[in-house]
Structure formats: C-alpha cells, structure tokens
C-alpha atoms as a PDB file:
ATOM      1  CA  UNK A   1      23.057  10.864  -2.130  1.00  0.00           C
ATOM      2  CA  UNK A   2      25.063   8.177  -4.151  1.00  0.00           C
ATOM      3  CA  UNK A   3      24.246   5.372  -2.114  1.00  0.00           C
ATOM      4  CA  UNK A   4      20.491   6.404  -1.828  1.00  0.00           C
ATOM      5  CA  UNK A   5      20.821   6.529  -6.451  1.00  0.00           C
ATOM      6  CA  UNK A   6      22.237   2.956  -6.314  1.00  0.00           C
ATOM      7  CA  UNK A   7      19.568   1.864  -3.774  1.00  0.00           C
ATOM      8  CA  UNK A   8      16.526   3.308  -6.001  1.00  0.00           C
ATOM      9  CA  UNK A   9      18.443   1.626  -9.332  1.00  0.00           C
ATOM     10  CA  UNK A  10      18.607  -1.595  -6.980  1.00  0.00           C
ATOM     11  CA  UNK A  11      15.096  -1.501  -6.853  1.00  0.00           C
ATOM     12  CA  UNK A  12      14.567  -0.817  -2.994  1.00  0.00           C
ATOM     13  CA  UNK A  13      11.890   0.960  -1.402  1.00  0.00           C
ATOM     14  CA  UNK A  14      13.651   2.782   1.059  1.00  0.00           C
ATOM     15  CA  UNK A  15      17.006   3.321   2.594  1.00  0.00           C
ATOM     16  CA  UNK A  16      18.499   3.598   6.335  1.00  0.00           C
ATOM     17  CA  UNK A  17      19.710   6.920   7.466  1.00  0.00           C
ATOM     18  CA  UNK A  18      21.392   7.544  10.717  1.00  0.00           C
ATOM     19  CA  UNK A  19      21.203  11.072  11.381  1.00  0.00           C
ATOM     20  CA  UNK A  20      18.533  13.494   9.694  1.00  0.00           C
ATOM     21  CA  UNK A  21      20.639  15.430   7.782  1.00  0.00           C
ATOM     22  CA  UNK A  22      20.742  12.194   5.305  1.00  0.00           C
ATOM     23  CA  UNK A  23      16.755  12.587   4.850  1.00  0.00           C
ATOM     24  CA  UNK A  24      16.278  15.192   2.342  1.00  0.00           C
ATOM     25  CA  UNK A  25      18.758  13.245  -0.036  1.00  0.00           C
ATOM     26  CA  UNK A  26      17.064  10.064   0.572  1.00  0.00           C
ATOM     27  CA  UNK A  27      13.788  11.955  -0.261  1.00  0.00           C
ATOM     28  CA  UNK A  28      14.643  13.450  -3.076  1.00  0.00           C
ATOM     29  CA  UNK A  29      16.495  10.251  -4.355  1.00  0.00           C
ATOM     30  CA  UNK A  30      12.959   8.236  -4.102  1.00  0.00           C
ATOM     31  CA  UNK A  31      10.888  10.735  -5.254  1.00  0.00           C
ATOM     32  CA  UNK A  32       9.186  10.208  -8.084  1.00  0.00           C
ATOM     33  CA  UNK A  33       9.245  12.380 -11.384  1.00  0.00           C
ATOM     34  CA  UNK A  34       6.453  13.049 -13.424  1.00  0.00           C
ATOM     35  CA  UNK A  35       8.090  11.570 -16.575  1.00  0.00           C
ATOM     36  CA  UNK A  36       8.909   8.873 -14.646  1.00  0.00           C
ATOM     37  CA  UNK A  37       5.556   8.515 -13.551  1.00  0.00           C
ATOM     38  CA  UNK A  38       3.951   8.530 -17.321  1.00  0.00           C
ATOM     39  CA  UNK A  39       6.873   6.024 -18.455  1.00  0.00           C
ATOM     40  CA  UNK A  40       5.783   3.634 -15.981  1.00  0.00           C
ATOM     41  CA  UNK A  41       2.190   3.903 -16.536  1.00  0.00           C
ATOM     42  CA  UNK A  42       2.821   3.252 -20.781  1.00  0.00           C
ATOM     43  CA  UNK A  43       4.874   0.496 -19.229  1.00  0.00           C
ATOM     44  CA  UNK A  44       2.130  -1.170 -17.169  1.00  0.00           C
ATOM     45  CA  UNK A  45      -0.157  -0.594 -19.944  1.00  0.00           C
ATOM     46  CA  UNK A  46       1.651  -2.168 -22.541  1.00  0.00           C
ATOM     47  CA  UNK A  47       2.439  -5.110 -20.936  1.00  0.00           C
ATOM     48  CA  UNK A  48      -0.846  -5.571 -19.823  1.00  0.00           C
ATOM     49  CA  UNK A  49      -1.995  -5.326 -23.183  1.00  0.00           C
ATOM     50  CA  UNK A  50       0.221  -7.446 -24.956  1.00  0.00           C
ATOM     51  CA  UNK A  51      -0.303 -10.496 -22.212  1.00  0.00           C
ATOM     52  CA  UNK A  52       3.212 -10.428 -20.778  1.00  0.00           C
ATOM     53  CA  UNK A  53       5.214  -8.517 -23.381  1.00  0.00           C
ATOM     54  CA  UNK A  54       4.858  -5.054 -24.889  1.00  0.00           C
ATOM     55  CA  UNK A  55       6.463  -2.534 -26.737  1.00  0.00           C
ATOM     56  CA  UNK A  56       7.815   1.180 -24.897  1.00  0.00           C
ATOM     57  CA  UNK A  57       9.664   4.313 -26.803  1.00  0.00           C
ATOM     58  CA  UNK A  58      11.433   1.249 -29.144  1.00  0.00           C
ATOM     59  CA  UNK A  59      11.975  -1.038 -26.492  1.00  0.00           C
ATOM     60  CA  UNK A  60      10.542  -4.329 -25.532  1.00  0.00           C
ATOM     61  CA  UNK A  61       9.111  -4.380 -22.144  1.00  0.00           C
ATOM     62  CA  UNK A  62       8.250  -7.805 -20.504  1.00  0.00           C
ATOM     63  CA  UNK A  63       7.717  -8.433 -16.504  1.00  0.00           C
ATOM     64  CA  UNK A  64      10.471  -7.467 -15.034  1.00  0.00           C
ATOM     65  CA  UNK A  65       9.921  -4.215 -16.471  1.00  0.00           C
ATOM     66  CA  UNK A  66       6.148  -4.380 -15.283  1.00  0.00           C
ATOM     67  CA  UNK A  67       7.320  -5.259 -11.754  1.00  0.00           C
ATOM     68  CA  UNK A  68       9.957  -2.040 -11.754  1.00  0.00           C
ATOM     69  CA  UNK A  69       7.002  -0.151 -13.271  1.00  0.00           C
ATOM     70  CA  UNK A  70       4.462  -0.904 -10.697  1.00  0.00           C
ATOM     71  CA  UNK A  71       6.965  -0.228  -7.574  1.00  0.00           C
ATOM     72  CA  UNK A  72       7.352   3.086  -9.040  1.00  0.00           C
ATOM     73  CA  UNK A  73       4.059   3.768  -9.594  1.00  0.00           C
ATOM     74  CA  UNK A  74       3.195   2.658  -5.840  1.00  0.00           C
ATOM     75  CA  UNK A  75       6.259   4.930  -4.535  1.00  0.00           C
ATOM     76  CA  UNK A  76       4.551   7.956  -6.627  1.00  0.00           C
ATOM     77  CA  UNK A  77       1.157   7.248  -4.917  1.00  0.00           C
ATOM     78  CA  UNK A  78       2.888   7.065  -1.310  1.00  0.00           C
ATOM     79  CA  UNK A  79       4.136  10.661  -1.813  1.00  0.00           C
ATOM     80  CA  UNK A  80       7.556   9.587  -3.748  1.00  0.00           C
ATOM     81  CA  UNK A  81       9.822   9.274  -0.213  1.00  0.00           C
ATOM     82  CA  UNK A  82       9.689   6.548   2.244  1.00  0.00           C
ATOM     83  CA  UNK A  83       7.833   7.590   5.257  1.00  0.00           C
ATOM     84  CA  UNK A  84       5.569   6.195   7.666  1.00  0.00           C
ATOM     85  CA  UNK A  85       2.746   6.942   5.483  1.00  0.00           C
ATOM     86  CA  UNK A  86       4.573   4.957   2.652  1.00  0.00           C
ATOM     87  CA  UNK A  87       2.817   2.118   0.824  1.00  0.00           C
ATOM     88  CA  UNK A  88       2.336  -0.749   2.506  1.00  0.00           C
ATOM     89  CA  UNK A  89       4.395  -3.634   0.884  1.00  0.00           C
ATOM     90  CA  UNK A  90       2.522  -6.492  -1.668  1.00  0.00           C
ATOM     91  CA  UNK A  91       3.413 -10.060  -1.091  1.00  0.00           C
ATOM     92  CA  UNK A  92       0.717 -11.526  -3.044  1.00  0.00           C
ATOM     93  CA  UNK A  93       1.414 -12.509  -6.762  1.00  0.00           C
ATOM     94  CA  UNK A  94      -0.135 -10.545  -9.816  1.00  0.00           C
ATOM     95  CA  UNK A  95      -1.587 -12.116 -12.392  1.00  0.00           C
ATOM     96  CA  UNK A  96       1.256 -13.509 -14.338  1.00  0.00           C
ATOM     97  CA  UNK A  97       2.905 -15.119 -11.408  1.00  0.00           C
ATOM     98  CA  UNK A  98      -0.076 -17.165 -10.800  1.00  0.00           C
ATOM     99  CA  UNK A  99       0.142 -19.797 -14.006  1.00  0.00           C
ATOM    100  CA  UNK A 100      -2.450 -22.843 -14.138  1.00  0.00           C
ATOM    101  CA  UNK A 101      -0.833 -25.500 -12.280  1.00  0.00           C
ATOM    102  CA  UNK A 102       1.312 -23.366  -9.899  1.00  0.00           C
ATOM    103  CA  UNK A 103       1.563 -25.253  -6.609  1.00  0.00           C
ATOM    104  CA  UNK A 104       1.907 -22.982  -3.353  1.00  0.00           C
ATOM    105  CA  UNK A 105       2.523 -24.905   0.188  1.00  0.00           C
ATOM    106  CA  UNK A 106       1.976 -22.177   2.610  1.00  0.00           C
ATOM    107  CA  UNK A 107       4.612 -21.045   5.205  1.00  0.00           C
ATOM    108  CA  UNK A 108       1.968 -19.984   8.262  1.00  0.00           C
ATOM    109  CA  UNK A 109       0.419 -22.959  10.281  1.00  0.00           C
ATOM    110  CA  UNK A 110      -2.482 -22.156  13.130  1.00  0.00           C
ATOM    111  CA  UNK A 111      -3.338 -24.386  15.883  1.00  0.00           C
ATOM    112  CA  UNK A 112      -7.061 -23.965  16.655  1.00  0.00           C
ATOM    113  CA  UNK A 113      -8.113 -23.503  20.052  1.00  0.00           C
ATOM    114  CA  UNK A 114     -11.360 -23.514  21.896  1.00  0.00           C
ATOM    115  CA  UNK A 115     -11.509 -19.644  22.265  1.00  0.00           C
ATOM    116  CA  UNK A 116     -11.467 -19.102  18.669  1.00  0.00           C
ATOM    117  CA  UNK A 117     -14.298 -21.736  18.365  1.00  0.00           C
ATOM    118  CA  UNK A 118     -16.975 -19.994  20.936  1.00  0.00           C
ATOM    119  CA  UNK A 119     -15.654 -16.382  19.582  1.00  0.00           C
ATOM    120  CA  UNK A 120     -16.261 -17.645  15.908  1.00  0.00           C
ATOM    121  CA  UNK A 121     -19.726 -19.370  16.858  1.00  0.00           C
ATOM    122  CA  UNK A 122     -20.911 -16.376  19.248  1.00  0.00           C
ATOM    123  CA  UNK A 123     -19.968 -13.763  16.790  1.00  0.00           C
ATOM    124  CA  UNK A 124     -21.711 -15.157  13.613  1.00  0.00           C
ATOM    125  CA  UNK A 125     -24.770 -15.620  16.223  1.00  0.00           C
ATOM    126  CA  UNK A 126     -24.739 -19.781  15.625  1.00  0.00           C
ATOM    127  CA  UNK A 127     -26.102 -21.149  18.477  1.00  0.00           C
ATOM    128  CA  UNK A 128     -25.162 -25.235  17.526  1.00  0.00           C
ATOM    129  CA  UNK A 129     -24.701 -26.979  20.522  1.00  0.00           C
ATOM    130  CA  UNK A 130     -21.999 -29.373  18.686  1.00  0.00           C
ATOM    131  CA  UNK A 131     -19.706 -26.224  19.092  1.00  0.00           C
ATOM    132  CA  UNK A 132     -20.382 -24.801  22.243  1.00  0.00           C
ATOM    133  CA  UNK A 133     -22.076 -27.564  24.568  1.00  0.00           C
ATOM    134  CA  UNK A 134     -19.403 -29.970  26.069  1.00  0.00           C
ATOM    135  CA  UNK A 135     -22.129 -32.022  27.868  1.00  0.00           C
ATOM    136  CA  UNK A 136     -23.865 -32.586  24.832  1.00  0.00           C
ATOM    137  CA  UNK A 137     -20.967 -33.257  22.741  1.00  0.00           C
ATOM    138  CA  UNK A 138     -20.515 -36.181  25.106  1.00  0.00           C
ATOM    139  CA  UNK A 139     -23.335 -38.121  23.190  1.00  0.00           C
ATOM    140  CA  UNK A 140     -22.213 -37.285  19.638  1.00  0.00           C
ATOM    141  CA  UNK A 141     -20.370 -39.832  17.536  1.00  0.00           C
ATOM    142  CA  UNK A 142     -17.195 -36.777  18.530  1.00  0.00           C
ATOM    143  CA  UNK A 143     -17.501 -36.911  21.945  1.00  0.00           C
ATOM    144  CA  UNK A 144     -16.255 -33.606  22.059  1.00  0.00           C
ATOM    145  CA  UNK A 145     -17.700 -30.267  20.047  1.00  0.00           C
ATOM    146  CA  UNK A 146     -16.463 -29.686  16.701  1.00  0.00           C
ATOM    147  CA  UNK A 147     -14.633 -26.617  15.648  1.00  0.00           C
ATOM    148  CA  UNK A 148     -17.210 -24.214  13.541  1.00  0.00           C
ATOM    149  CA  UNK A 149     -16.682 -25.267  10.019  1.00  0.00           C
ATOM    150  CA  UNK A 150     -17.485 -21.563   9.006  1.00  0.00           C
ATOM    151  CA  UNK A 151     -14.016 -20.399  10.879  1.00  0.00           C
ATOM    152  CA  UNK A 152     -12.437 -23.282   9.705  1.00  0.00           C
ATOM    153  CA  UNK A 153     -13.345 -22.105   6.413  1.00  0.00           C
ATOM    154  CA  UNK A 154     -12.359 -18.499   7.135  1.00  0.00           C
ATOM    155  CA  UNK A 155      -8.434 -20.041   8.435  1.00  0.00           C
ATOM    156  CA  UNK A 156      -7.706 -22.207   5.440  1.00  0.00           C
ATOM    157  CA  UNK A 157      -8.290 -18.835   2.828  1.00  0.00           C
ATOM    158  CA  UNK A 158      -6.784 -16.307   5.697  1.00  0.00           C
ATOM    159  CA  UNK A 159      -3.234 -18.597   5.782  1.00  0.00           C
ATOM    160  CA  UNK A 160      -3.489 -18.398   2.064  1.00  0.00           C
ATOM    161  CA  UNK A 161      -3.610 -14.867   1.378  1.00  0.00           C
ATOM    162  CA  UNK A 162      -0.112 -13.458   2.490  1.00  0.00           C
ATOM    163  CA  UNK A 163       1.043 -15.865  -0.290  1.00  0.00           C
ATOM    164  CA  UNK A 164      -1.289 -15.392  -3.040  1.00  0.00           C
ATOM    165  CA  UNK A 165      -3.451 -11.964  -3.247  1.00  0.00           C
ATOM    166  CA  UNK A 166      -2.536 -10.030  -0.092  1.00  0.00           C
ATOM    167  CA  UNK A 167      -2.330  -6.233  -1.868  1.00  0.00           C
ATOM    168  CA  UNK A 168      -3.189  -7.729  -5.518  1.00  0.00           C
ATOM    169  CA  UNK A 169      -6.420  -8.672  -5.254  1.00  0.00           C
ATOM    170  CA  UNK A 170      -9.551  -6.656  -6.393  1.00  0.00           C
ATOM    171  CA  UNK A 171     -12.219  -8.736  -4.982  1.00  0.00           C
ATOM    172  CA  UNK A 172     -13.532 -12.309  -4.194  1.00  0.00           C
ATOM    173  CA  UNK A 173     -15.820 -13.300  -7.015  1.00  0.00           C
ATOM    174  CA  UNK A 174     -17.065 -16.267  -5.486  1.00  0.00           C
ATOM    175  CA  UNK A 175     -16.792 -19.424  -3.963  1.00  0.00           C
ATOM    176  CA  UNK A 176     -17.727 -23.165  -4.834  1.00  0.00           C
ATOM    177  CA  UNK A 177     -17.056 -27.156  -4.409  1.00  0.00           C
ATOM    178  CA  UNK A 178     -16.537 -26.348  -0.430  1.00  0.00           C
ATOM    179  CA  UNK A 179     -16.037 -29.499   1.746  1.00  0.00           C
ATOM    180  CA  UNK A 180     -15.241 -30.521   4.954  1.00  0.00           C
ATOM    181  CA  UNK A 181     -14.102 -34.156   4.587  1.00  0.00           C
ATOM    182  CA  UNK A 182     -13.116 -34.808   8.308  1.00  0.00           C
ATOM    183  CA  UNK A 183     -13.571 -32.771  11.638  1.00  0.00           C
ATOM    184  CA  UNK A 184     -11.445 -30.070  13.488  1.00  0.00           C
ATOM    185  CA  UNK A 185     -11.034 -30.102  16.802  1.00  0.00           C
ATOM    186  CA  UNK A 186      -9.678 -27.664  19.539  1.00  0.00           C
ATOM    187  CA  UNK A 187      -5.913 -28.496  19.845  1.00  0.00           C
ATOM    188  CA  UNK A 188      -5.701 -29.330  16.072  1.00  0.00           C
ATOM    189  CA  UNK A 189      -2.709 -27.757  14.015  1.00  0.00           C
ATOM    190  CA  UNK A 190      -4.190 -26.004  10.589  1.00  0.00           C
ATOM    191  CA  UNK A 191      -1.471 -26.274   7.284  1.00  0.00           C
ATOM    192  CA  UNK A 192      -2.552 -25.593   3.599  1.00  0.00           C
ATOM    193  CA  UNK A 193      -1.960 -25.502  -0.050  1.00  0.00           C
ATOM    194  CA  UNK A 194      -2.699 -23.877  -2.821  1.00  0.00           C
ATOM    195  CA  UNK A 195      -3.284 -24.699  -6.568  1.00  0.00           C
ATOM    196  CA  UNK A 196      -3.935 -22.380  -9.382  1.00  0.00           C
ATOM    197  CA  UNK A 197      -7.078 -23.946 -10.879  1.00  0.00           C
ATOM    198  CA  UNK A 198      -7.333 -21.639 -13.736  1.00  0.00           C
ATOM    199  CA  UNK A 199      -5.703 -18.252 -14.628  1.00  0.00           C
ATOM    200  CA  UNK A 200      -7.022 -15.593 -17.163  1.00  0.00           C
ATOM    201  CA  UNK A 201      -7.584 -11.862 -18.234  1.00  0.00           C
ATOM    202  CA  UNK A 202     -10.460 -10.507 -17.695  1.00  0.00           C
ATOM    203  CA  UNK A 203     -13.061  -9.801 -20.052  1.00  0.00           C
ATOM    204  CA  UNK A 204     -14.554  -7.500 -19.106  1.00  0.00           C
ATOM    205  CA  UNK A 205     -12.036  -5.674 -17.541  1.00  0.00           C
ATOM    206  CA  UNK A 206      -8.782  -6.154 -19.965  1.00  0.00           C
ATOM    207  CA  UNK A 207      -6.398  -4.719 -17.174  1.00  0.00           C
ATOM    208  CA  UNK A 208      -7.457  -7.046 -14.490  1.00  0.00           C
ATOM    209  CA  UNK A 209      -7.479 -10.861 -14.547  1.00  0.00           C
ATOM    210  CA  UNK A 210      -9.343 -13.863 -13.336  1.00  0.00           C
ATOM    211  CA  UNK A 211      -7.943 -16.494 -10.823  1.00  0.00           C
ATOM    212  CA  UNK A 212      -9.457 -19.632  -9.656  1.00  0.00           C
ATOM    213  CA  UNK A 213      -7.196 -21.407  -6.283  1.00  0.00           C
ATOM    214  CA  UNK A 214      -7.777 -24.581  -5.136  1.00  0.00           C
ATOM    215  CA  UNK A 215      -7.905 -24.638  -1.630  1.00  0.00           C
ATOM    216  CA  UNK A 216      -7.131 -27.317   0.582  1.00  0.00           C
ATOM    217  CA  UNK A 217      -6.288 -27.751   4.708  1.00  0.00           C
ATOM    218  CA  UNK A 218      -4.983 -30.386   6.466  1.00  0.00           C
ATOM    219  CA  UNK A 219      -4.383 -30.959   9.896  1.00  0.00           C
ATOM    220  CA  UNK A 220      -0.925 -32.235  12.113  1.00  0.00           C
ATOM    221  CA  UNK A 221      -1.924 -35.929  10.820  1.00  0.00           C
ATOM    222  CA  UNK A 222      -2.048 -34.451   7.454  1.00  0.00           C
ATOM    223  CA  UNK A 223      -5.466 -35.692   6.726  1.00  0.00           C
ATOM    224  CA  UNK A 224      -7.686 -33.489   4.655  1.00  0.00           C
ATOM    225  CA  UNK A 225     -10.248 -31.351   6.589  1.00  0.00           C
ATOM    226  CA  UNK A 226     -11.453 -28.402   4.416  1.00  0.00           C
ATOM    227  CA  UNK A 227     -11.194 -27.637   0.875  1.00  0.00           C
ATOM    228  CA  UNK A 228     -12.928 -25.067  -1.462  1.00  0.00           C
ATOM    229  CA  UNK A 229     -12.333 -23.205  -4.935  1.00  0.00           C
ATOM    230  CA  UNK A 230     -11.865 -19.653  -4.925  1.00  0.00           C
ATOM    231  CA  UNK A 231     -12.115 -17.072  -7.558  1.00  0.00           C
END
C-alpha cells in the first residue's frame, strides 16, 4: 500500500503487482477522490485562465501543476484504478508546450512501397494511370509511376502526430500552402519535421487553443518532397 502512495505522489499511472492480493491496495491507492477531483478541475481552470499561471486555495499554480491536474483528472474518468479499460496514454503536447518557433524532428521514418501506392489510389477511387500503370509510366518524364501525392500527404501529418497532438487535439481546422516540390517513389524512405508556425488561445473557445505546424517531408536524400501548414 506504501509503495503504491509513493508511486501515485511520483506521478505514475499505474503500478506492477505480482499476485492479486496486491490489487485492491493498488486500486484504492489510484483511485480518485471527489475533492481531489474538484481541486484538479479549479486547477486546470485557473491555469487556463490566467495563460500559464493561476491562483488555487492561496497557492500559485503554474504547469506542472496543470500537468499533475490533468493526469488526475484522466485517472478519475478511467474509473480511478489502472485497468485494461484505463485511459489510453497522451504523447502529444498541449497547448503550452507547443511555443512559436518550437522545432520537432520526428522519431518514426516510413519507407513507401508499391502496395501502399495502388491501396491508397484504389481506395480514394483515383484511377491516374501515373500511379498504377507501369507501361505507361515508361513514357513519362519518371519512367516509373509516382507515389499518390494524396497518401504522401496523409504520411507526412500521420508521422507527425504521435509527437505533436496524438490525445490533445480537438480537431483539424484546416489546411493550406500544400506542396509537393519533388516526386516519391516506391522504395523511397519518408522523414519529417515539424515547426510551430503560430500558437494561441482560442477565441472563441477560452479553454482550448489554436496551433498552426509547419509541415515538411523529406526523403533518404533529404530533399524536400511534401510540405503543408496545418491548423
């Protein structure tokens, strides 16, 4: 029971137990109290409203304290106990991680093949012959078909998202400025990186906030292939 106290202070989500008499301790240590519950809710809220910093019972509260208060929050929602029906874990950055300027070079690479070219193409019903006809790829400036833009498109913001908004994100506003400066092939290895165009709060929504990333992808000869603006 000690261990499982020092492991919810430590700020894990859950704790290994190696026979199942150690469970109902473990659940009890990471359940959630209803005063704990309201705490971290005047917590999110205050920070939230005073753009970083707030004020709590007499106490400043900044991020760190927002961070604690939203893993708390999240524990409450999955039922207070780890279990398989716990909530699944956020790796994407909340709004005050992602400051204007903030450079990301993304950890996961993909190397395109010519399967995910006809699924891509068959599946969004394009029937281009540059992506699907080898004979008449032949007699293009290629010589060989070119990987659907539209999944290369789809890759370059997929490899991003683990790293920027994977469980943070409320929705895709738009996109804009989308290029494609120099084909993809089958056989080509996809990188990218990110930039943090712009970063606000909402308006209209004072809780929420606004992100614009500059997306770019490169291939193995790290030349430049797609690039777009997301918000």
């Amino acid at each position: 029971r000690a261990e499982a106290a020092d492991a919810v202070a430590y700020g894990y989500d859950g704790k290994l137990a190696l026979h199942p008499a150690q469970l109902d301790p473990i659940h009890a240590a990471f359940s959630v109290s209803p005063a704990a519950v309201a705490k971290a809710e005047k917590i999110v809220k205050a920070v939230e409203a005073g753009g970083g910093v707030g004020e709590v019972d007499g106490q400043m509260v900044d991020r760190p304290h927002l961070v604690s208060a939203r893993r708390i929050l999240a524990r409450a929602a999955a039922g207070g106990a780890p279990s398989a029906v716990s909530a699944r874990p956020v790796r994407g950055k909340y709004l005050e991680d992602l400051t204007e300027g903030l450079v990301i070079e993304h950890a996961l690479t993909r190397t395109v093949t010519e399967t995910d070219n006809v699924l891509a193409t068959t599946l969004s019903l394009n029937p281009a012959a540059l992506h699907l006809d080898h004979a008449s790829a032949l007699d293009s400036e290629f010589k060989r078909p070119l990987m659907n833009s539209m999944f290369t498109l789809s890759l370059l913001v997929g490899i991003t998202v683990h790293e920027t908004t994977h469980g943070t994100t409320v929705a895709n506003l738009g996109f804009k400025d989308v290029a494609f400066p120099a084909p993809v092939f089958a056989g080509d290895t996809i990188s990218a990186r990110t930039t943090v165009a712009s970063s606000r709060r909402s308006k209209s929504r004072p809780s929420q906030g606004v992100v614009e990333f500059k997306h770019e992808a490169f291939n193995q000869r790290g030349a430049l292939v797609a690039a777009c603006t997301r918000s």
